[in-house]
PDB file of N, CA and C in Angstrom:
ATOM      1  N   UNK A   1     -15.419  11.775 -25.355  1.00  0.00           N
ATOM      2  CA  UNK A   1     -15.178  12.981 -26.099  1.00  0.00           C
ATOM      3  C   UNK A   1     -14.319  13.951 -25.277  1.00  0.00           C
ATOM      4  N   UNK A   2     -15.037  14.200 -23.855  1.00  0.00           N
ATOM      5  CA  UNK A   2     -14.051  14.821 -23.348  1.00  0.00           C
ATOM      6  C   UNK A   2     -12.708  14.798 -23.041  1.00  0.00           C
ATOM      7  N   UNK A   3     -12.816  13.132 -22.748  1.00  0.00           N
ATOM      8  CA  UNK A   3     -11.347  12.529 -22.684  1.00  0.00           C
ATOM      9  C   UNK A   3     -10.037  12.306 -23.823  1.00  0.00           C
ATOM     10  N   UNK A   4     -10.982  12.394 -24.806  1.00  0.00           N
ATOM     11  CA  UNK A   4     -10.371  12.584 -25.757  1.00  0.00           C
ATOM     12  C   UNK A   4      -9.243  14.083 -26.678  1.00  0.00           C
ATOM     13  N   UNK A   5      -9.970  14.755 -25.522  1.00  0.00           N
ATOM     14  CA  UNK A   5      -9.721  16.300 -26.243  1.00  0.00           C
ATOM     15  C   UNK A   5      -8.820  16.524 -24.879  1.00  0.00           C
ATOM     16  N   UNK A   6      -8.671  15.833 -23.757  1.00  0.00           N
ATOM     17  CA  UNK A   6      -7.375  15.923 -22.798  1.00  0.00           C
ATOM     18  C   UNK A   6      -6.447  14.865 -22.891  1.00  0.00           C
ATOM     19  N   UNK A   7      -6.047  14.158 -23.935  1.00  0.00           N
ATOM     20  CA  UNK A   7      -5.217  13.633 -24.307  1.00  0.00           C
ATOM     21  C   UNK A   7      -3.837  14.043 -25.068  1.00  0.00           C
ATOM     22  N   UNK A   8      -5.232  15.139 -25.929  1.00  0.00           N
ATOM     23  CA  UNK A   8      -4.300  15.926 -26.838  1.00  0.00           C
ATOM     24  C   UNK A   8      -3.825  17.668 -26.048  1.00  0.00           C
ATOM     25  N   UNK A   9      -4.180  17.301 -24.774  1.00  0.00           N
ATOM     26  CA  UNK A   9      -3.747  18.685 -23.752  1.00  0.00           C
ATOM     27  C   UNK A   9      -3.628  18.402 -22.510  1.00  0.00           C
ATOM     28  N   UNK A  10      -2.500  17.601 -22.014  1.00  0.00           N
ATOM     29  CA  UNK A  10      -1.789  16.923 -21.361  1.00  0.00           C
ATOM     30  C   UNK A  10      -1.798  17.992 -20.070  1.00  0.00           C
ATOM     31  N   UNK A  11      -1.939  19.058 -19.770  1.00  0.00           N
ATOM     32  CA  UNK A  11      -1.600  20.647 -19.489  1.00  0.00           C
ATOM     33  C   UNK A  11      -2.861  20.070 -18.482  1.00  0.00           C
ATOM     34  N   UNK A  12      -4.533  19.968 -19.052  1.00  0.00           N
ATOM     35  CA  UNK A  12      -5.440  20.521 -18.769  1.00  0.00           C
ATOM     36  C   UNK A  12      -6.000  19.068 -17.932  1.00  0.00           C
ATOM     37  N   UNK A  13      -5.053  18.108 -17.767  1.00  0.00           N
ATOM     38  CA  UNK A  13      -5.378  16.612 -16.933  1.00  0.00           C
ATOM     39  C   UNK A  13      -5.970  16.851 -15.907  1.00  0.00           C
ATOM     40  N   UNK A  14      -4.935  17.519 -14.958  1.00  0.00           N
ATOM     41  CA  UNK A  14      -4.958  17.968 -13.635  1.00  0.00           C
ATOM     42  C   UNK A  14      -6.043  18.754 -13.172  1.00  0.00           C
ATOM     43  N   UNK A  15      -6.360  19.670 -13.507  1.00  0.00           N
ATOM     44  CA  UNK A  15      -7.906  20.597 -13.461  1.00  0.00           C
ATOM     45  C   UNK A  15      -8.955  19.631 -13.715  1.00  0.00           C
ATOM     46  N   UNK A  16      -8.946  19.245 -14.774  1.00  0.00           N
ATOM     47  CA  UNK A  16     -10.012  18.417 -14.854  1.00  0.00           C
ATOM     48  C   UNK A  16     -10.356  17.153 -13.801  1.00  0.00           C
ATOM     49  N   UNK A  17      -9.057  16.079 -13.750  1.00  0.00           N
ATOM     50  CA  UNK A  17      -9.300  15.296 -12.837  1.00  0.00           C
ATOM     51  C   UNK A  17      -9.475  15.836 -11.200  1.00  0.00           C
ATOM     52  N   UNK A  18      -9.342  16.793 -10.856  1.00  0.00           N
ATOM     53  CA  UNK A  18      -9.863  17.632  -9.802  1.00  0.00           C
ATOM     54  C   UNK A  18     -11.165  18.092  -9.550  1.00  0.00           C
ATOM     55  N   UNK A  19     -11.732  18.757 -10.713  1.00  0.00           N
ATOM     56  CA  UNK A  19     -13.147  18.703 -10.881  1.00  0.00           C
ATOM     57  C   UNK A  19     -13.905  17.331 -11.008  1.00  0.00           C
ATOM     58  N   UNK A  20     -13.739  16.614 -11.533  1.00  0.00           N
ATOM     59  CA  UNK A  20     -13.762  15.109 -11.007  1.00  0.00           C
ATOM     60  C   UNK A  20     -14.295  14.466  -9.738  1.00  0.00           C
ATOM     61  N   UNK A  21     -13.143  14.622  -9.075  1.00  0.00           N
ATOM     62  CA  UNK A  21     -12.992  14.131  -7.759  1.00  0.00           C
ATOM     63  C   UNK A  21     -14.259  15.227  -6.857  1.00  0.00           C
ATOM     64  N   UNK A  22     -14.151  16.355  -6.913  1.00  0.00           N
ATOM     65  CA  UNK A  22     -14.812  17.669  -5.880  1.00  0.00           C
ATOM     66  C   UNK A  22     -16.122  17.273  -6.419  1.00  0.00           C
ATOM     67  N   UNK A  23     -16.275  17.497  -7.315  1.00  0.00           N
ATOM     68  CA  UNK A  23     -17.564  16.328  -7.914  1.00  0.00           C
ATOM     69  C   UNK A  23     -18.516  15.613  -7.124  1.00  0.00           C
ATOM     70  N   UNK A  24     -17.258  14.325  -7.338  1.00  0.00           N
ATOM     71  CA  UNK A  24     -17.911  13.502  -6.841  1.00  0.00           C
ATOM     72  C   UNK A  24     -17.858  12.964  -5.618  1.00  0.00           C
ATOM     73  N   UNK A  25     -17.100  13.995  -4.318  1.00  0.00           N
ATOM     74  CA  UNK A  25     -17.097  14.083  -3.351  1.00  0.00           C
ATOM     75  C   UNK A  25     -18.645  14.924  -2.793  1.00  0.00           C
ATOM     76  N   UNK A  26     -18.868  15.933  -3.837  1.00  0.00           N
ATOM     77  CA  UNK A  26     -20.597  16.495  -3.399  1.00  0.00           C
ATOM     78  C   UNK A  26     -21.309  15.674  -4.038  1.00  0.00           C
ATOM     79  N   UNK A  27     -21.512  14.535  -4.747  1.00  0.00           N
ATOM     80  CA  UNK A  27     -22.399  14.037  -4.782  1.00  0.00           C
ATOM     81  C   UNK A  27     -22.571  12.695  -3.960  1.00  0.00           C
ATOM     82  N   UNK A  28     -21.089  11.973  -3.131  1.00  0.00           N
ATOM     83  CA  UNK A  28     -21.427  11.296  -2.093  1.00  0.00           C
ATOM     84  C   UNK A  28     -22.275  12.143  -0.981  1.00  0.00           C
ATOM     85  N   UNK A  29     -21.519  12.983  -0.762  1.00  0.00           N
ATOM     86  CA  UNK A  29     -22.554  14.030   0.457  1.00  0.00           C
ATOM     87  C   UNK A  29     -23.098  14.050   0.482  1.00  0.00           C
ATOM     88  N   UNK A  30     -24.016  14.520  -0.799  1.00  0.00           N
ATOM     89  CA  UNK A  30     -25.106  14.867  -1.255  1.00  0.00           C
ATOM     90  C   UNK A  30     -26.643  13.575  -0.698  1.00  0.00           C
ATOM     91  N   UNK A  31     -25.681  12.524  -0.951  1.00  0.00           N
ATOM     92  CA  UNK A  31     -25.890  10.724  -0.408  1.00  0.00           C
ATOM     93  C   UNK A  31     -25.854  10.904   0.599  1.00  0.00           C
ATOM     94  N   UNK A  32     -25.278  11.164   1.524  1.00  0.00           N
ATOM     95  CA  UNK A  32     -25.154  10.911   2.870  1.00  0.00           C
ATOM     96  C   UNK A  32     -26.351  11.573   3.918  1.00  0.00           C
ATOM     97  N   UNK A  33     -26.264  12.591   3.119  1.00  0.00           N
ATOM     98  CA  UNK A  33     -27.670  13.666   3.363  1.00  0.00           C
ATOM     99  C   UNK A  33     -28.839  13.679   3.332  1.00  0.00           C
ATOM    100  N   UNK A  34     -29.079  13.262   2.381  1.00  0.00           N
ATOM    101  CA  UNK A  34     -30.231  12.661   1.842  1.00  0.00           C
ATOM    102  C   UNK A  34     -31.613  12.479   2.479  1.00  0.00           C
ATOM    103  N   UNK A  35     -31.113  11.442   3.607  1.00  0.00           N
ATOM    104  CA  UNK A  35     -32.266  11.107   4.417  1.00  0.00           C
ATOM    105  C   UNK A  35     -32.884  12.239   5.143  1.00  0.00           C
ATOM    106  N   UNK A  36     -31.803  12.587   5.654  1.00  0.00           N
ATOM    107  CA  UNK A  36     -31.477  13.694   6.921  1.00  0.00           C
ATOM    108  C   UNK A  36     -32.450  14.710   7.001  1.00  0.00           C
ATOM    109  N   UNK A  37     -32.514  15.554   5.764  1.00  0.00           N
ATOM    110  CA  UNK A  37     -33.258  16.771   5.329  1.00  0.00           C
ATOM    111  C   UNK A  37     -34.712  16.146   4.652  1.00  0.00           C
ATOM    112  N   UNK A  38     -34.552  15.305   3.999  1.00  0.00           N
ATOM    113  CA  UNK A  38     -36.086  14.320   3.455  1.00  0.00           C
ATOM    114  C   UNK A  38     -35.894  15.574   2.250  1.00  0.00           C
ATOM    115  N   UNK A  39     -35.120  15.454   1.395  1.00  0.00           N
ATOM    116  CA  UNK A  39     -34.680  16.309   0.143  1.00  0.00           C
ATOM    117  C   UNK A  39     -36.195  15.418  -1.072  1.00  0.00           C
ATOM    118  N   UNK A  40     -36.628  14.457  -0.671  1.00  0.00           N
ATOM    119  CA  UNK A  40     -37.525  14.183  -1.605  1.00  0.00           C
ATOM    120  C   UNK A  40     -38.347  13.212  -0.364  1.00  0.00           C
ATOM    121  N   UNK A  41     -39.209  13.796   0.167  1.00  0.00           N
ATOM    122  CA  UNK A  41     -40.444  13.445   1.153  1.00  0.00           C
ATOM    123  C   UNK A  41     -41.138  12.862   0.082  1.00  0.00           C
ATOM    124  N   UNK A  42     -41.844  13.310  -0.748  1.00  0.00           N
ATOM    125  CA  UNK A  42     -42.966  13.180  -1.431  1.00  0.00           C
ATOM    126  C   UNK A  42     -42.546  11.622  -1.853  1.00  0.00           C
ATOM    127  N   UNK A  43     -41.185  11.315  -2.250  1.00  0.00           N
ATOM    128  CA  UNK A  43     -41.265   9.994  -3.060  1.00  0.00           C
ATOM    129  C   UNK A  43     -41.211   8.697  -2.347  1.00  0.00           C
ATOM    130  N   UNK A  44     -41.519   8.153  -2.913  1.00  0.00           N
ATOM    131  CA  UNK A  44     -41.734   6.169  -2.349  1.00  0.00           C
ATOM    132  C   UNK A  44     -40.347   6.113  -1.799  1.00  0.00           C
ATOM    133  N   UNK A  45     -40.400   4.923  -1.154  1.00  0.00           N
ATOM    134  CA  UNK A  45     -38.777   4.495  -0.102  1.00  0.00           C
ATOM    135  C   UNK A  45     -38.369   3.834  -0.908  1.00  0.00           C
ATOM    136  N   UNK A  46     -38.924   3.213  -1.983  1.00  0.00           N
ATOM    137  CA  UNK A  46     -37.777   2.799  -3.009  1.00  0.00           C
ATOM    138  C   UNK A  46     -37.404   3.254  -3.978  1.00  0.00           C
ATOM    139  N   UNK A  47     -38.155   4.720  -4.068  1.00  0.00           N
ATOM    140  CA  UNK A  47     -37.104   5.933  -5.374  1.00  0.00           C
ATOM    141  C   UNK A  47     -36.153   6.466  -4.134  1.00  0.00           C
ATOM    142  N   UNK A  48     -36.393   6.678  -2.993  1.00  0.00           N
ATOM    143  CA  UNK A  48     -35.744   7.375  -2.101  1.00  0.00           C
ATOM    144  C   UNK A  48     -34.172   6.535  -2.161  1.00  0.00           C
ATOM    145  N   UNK A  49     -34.188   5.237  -2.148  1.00  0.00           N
ATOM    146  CA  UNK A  49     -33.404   4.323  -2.016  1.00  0.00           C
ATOM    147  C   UNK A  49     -32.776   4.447  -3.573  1.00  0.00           C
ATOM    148  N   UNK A  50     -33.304   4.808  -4.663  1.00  0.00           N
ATOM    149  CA  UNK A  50     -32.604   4.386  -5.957  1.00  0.00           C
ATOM    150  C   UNK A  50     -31.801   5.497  -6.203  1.00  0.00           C
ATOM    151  N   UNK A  51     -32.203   6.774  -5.831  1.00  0.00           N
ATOM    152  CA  UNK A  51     -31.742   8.506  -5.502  1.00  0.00           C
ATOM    153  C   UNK A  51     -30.987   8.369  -5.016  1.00  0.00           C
ATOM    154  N   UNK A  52     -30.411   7.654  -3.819  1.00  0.00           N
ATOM    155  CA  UNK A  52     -29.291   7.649  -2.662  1.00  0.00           C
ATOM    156  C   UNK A  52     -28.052   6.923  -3.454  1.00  0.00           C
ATOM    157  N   UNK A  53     -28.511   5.621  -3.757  1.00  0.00           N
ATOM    158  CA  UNK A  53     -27.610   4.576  -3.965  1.00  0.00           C
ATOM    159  C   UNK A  53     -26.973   5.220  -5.761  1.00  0.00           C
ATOM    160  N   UNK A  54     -27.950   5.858  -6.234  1.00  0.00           N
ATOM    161  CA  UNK A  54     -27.659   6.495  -7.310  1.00  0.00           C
ATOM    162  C   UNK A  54     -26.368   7.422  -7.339  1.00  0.00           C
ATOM    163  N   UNK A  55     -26.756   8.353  -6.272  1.00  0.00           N
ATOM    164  CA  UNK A  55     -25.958   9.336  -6.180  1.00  0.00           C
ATOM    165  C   UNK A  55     -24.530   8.919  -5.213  1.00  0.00           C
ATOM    166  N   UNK A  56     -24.947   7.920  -4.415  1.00  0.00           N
ATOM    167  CA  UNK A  56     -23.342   6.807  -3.873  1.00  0.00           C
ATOM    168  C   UNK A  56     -22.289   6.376  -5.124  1.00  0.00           C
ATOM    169  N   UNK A  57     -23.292   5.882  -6.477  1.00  0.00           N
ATOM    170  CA  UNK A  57     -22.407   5.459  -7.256  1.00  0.00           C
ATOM    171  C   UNK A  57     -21.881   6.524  -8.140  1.00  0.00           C
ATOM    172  N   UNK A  58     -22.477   7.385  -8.855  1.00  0.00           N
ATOM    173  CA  UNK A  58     -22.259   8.259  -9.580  1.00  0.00           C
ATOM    174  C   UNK A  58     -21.059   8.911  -8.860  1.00  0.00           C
ATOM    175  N   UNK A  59     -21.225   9.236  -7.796  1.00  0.00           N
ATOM    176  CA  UNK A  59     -20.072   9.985  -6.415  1.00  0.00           C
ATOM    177  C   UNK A  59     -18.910   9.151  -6.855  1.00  0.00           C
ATOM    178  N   UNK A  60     -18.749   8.063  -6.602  1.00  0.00           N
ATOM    179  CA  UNK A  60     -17.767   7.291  -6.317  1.00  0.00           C
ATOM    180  C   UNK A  60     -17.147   6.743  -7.836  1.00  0.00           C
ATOM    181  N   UNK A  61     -17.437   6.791  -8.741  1.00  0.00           N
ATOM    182  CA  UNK A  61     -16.986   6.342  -9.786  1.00  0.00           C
ATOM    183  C   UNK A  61     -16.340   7.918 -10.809  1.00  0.00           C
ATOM    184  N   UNK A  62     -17.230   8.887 -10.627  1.00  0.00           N
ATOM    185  CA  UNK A  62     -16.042  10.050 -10.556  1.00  0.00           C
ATOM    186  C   UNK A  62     -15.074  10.305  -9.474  1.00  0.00           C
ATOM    187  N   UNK A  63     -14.903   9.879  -8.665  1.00  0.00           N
ATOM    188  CA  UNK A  63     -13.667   9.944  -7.726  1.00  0.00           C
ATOM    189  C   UNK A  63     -12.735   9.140  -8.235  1.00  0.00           C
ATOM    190  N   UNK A  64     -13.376   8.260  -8.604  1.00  0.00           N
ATOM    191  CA  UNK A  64     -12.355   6.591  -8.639  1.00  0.00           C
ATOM    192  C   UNK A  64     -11.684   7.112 -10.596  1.00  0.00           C
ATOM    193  N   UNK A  65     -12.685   7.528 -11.291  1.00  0.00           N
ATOM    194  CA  UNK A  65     -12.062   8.257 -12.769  1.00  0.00           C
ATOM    195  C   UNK A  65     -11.098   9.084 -12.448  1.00  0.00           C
ATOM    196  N   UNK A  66     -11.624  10.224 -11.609  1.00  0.00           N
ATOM    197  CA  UNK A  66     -10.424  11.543 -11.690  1.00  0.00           C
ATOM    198  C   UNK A  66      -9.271  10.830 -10.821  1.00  0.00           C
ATOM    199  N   UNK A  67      -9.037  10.337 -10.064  1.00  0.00           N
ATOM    200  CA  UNK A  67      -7.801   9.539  -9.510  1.00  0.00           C
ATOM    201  C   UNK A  67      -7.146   9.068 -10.651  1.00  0.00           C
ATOM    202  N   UNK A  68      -7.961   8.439 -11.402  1.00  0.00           N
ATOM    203  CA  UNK A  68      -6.866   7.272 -12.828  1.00  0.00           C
ATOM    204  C   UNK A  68      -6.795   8.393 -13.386  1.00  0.00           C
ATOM    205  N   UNK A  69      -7.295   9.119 -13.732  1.00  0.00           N
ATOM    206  CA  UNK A  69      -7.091  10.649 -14.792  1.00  0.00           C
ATOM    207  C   UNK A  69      -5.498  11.191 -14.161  1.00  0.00           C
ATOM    208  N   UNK A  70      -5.420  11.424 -12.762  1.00  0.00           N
ATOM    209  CA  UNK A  70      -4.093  12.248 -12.110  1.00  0.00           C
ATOM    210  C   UNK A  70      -3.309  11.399 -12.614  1.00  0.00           C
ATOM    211  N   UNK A  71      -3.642  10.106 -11.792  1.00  0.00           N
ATOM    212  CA  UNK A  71      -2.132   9.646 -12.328  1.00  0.00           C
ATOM    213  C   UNK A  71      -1.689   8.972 -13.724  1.00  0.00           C
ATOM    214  N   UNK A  72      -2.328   8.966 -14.578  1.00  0.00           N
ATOM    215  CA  UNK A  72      -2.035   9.184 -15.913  1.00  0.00           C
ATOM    216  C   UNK A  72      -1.398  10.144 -16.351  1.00  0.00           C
ATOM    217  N   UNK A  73      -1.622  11.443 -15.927  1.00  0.00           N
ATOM    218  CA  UNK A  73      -0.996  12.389 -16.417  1.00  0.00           C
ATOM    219  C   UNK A  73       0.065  12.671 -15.490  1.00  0.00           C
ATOM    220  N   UNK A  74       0.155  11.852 -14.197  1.00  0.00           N
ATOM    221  CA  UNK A  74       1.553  12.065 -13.655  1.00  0.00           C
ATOM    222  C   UNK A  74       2.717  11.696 -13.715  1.00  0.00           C
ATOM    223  N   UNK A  75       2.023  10.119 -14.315  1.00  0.00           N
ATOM    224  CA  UNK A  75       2.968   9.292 -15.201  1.00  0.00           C
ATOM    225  C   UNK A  75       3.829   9.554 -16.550  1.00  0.00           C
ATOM    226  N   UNK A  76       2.775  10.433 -17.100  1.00  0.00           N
ATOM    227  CA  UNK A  76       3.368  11.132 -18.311  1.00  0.00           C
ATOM    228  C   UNK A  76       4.361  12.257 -17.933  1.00  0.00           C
ATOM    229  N   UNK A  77       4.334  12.704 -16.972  1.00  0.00           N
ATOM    230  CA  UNK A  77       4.610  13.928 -16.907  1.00  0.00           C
ATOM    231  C   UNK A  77       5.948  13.476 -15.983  1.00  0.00           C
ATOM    232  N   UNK A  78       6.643  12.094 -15.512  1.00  0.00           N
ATOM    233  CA  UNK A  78       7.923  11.357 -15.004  1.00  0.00           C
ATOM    234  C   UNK A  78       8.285  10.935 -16.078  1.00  0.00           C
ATOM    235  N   UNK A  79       7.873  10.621 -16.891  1.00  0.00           N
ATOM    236  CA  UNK A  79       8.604   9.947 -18.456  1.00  0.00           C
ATOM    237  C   UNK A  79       9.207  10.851 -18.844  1.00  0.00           C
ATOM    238  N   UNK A  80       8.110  12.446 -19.491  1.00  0.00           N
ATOM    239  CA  UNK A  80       8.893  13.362 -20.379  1.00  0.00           C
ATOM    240  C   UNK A  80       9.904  14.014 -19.945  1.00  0.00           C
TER     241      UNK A  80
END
């Protein structure tokens, strides 16, 4: 849906795929951290483990979106 409504606003790619990426650069961190602070003591080592690896992928697959998002619209934006 969202992607859909920046298709038709070619303008608003760039912001968005930026928010994207910053994203999902704090939510690798967020991963990396994790242990460090014991942000969830209370839970079992294998929610601790599903929380981490959770937030590794979620991180990384908005990075890896807002990247194809830029250059989609950078591509468009050498054509026109």
């Amino acid at each position: 849906m969202i992607l859909g409504r920046l298709r038709s606003a070619p303008e608003k790619r760039v912001p968005a795929a930026m928010a994207m990426v910053s994203t999902g650069l704090l939510l690798v961190v967020l991963g990396v951290v994790w242990g460090r602070f014991g942000l969830a003591g209370s839970w079992g080592a294998s929610w601790n483990d599903f929380a981490r690896g959770f937030l590794f992928g979620l991180g990384i697959t908005l990075e890896v979106a807002g990247v194809v998002l830029v250059m989609s619209a950078r591509r468009r934006a050498t054509k026109a």
